[in-house]
PDB file of N, CA and C in Angstrom:
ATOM      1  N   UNK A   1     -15.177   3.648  22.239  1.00  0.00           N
ATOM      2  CA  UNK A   1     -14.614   4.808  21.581  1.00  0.00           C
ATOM      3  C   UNK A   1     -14.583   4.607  20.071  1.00  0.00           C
ATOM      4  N   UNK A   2     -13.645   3.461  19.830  1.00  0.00           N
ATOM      5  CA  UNK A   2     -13.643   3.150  18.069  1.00  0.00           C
ATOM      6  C   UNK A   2     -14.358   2.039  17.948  1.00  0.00           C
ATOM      7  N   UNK A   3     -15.730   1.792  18.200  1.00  0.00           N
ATOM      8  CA  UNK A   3     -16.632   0.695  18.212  1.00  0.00           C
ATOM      9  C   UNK A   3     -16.432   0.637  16.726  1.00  0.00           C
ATOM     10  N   UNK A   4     -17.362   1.543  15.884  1.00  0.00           N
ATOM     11  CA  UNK A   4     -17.726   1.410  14.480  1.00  0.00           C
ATOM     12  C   UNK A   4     -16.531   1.496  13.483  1.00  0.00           C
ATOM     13  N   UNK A   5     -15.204   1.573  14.065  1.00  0.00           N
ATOM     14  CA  UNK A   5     -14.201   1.875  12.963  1.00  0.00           C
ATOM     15  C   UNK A   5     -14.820   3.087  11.959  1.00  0.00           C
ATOM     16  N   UNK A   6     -14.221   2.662  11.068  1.00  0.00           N
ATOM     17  CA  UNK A   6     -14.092   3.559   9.609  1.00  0.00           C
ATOM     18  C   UNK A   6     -15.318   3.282   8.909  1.00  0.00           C
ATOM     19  N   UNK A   7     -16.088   4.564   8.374  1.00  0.00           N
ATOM     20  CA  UNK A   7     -17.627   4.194   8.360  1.00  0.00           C
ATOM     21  C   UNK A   7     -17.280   4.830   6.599  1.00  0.00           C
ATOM     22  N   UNK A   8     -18.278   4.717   5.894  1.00  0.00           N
ATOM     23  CA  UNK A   8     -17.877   5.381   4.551  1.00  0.00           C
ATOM     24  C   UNK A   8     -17.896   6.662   4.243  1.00  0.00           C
ATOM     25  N   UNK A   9     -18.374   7.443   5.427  1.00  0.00           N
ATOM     26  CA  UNK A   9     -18.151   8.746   4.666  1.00  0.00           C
ATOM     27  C   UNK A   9     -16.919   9.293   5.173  1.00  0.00           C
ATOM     28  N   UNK A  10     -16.474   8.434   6.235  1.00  0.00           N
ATOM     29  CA  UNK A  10     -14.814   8.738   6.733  1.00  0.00           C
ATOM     30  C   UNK A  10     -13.976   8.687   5.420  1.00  0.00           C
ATOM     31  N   UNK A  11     -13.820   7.561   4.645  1.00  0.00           N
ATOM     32  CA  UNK A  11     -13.094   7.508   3.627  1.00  0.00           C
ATOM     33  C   UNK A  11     -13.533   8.357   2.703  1.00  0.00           C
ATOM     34  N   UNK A  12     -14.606   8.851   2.556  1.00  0.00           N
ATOM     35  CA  UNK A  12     -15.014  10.359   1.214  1.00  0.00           C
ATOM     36  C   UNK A  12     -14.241  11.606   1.931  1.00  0.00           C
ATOM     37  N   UNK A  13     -14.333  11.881   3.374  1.00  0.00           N
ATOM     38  CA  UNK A  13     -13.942  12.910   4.016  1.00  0.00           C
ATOM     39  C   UNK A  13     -12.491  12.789   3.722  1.00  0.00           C
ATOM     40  N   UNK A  14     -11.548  11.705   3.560  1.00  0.00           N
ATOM     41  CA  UNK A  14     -10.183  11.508   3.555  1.00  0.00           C
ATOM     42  C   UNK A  14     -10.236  11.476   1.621  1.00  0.00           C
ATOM     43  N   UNK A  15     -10.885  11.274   0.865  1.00  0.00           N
ATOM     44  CA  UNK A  15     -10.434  11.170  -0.189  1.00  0.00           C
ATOM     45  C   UNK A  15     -10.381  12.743  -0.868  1.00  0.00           C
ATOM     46  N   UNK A  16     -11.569  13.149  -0.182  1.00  0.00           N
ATOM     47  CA  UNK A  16     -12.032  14.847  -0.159  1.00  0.00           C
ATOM     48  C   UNK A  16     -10.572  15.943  -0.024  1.00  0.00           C
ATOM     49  N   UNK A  17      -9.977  15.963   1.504  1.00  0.00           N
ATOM     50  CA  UNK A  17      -9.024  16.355   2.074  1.00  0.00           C
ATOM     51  C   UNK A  17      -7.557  15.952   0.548  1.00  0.00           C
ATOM     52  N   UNK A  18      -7.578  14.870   0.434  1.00  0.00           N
ATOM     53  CA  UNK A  18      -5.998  14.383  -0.365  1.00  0.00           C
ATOM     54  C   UNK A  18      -6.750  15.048  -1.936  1.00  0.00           C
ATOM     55  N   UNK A  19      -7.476  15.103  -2.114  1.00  0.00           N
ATOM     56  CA  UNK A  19      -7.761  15.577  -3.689  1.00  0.00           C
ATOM     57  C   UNK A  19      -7.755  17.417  -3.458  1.00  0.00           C
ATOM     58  N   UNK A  20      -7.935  17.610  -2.571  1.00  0.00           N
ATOM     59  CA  UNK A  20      -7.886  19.513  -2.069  1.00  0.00           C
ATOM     60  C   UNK A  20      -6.318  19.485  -1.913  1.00  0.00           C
ATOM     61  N   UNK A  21      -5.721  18.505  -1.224  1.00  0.00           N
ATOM     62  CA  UNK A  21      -4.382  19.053  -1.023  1.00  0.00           C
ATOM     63  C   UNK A  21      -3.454  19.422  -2.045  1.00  0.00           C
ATOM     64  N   UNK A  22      -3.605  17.899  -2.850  1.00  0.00           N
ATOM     65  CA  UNK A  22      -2.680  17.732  -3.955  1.00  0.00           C
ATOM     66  C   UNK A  22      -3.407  17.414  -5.327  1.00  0.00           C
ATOM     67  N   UNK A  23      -3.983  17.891  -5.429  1.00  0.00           N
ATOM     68  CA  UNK A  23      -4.724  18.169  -6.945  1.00  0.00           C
ATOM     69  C   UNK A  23      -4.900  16.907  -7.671  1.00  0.00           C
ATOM     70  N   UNK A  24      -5.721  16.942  -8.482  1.00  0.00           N
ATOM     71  CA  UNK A  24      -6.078  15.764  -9.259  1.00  0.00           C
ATOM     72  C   UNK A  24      -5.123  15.288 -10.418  1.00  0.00           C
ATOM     73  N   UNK A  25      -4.184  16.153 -10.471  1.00  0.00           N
ATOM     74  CA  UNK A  25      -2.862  15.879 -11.664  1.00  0.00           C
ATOM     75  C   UNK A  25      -2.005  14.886 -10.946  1.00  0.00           C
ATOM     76  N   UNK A  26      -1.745  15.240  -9.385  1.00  0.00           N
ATOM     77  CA  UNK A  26      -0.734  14.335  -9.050  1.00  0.00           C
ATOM     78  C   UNK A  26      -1.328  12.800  -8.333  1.00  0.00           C
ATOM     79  N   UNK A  27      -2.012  12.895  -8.153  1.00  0.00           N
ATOM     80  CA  UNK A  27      -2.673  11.790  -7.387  1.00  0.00           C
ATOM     81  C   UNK A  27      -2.244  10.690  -8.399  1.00  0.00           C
ATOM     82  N   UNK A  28      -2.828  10.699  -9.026  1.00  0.00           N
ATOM     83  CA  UNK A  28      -2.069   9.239 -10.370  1.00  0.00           C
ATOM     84  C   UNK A  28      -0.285   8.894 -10.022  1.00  0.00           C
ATOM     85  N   UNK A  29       0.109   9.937 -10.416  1.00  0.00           N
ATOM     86  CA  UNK A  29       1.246   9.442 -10.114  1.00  0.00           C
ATOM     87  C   UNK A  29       1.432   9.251  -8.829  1.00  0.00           C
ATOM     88  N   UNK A  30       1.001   9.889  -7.706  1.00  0.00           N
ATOM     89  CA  UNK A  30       1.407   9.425  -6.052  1.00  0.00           C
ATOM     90  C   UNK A  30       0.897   7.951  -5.970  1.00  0.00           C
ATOM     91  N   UNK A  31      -0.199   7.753  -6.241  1.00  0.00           N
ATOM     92  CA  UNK A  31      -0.471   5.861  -6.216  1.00  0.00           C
ATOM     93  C   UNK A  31       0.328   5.007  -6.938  1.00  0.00           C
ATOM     94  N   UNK A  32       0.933   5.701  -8.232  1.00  0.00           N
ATOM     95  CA  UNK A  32       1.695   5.105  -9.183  1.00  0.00           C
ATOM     96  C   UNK A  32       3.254   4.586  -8.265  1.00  0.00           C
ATOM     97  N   UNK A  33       3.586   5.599  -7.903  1.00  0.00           N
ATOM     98  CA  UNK A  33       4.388   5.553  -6.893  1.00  0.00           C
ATOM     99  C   UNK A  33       4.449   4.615  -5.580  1.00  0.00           C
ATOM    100  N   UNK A  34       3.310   4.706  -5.112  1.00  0.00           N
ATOM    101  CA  UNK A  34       3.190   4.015  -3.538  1.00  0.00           C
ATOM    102  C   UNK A  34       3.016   2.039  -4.210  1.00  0.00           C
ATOM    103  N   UNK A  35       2.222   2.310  -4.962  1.00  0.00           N
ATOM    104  CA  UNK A  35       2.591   0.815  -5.730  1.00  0.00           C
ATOM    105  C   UNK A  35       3.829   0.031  -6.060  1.00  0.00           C
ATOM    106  N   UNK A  36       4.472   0.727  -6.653  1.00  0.00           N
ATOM    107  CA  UNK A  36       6.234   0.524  -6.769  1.00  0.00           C
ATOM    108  C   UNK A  36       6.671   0.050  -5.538  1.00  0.00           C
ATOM    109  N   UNK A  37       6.543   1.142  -4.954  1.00  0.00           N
ATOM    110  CA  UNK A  37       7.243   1.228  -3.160  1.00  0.00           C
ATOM    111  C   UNK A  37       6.597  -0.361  -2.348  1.00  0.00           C
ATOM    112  N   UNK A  38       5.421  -0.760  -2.915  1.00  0.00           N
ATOM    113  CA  UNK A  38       4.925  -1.561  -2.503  1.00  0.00           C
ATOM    114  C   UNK A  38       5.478  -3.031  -3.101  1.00  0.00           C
ATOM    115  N   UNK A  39       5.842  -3.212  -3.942  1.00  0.00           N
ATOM    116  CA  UNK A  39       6.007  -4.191  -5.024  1.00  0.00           C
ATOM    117  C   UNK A  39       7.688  -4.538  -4.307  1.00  0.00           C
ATOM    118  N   UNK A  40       8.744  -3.227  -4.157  1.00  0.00           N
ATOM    119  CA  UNK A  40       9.718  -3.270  -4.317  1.00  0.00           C
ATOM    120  C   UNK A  40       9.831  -3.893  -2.922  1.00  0.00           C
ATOM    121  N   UNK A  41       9.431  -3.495  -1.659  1.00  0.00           N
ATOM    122  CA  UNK A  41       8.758  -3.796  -0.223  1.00  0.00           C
ATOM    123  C   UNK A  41       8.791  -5.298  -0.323  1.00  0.00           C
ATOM    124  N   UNK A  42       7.845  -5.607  -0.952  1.00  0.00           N
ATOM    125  CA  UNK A  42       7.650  -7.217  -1.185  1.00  0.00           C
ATOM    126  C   UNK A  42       8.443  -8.067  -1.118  1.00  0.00           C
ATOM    127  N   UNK A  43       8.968  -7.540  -3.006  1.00  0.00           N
ATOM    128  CA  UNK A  43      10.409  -8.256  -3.320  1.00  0.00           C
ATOM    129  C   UNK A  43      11.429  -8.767  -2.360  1.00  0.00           C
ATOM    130  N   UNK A  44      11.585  -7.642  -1.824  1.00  0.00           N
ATOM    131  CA  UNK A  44      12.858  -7.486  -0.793  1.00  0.00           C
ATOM    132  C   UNK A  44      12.368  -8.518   0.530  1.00  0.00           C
ATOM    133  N   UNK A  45      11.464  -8.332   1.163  1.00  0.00           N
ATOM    134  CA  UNK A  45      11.070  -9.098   2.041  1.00  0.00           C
ATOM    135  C   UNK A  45      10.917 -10.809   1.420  1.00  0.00           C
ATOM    136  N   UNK A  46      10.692 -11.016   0.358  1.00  0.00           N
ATOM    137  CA  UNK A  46      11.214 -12.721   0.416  1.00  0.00           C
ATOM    138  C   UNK A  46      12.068 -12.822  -0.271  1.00  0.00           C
ATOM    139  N   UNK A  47      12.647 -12.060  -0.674  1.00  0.00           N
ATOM    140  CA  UNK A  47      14.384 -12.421  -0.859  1.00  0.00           C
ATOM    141  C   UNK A  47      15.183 -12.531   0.547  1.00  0.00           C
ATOM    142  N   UNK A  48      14.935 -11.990   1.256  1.00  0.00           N
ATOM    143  CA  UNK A  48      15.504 -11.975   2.913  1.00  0.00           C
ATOM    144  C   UNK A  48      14.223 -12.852   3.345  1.00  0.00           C
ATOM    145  N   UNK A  49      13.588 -13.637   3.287  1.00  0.00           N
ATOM    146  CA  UNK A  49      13.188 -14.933   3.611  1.00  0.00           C
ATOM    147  C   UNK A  49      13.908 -16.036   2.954  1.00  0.00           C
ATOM    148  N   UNK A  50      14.642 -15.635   1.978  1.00  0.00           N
ATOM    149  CA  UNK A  50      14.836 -17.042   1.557  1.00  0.00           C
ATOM    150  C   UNK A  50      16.790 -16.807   1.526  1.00  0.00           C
ATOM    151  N   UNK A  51      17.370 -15.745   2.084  1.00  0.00           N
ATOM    152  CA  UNK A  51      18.659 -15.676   2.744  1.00  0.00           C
ATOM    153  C   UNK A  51      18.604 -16.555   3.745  1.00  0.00           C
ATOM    154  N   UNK A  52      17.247 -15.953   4.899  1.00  0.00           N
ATOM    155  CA  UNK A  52      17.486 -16.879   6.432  1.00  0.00           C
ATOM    156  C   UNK A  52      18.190 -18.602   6.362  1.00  0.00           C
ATOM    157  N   UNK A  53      16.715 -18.941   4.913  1.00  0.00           N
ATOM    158  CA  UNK A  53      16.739 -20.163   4.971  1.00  0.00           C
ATOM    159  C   UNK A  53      15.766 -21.275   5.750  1.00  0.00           C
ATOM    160  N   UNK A  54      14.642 -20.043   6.271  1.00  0.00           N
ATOM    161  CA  UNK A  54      13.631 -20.765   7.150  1.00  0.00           C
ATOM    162  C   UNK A  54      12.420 -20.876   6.226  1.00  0.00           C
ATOM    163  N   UNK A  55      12.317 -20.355   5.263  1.00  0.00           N
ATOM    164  CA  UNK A  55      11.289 -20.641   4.437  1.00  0.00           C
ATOM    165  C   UNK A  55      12.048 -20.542   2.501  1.00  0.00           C
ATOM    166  N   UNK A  56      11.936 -22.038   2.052  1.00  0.00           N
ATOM    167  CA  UNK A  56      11.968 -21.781   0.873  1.00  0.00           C
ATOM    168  C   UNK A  56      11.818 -21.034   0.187  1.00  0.00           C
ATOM    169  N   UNK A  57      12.413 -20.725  -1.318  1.00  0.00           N
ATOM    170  CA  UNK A  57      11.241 -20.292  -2.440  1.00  0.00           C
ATOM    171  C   UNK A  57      10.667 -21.665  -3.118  1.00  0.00           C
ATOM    172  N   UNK A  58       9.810 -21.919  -3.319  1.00  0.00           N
ATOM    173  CA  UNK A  58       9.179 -22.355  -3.730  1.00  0.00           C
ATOM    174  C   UNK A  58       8.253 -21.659  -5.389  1.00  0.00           C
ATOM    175  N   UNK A  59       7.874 -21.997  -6.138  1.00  0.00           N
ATOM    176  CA  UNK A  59       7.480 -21.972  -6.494  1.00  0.00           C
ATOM    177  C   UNK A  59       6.109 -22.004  -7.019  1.00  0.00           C
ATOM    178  N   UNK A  60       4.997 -21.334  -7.252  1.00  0.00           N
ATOM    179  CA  UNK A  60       3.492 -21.831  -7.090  1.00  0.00           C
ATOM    180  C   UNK A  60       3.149 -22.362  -8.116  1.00  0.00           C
ATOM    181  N   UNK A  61       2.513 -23.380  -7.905  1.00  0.00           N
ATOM    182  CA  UNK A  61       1.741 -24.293  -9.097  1.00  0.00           C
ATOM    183  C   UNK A  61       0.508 -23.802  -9.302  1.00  0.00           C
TER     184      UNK A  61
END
């Protein structure tokens, strides 16, 4: 059924659809946005790794 996954003109057909919906003004800021959301996501998830206490912070060299 989903042998080939996501082929490239799937992703033009989906980039097609989100640029018709919501116009080319907002799109910048909606990624601008989902980035944040992403960053902040992060944050939060190893700060509550390192509450548990099962994984350090560490630091990267």
């Amino acid at each position: 059924m989903l042998r080939n996954g996501l082929e490239p003109w799937h992703l033009i057909i989906v980039l097609v659809v989100c640029l018709l919906l919501f116009g080319s003004k907002k799109l910048p800021d909606m990624a601008r946005s989902l980035g944040k959301s992403a960053r902040i996501l992060k944050s939060e998830a190893r700060a509550m790794r390192g509450e548990d206490g099962t994984r350090p912070e560490t630091p990267a060299a």
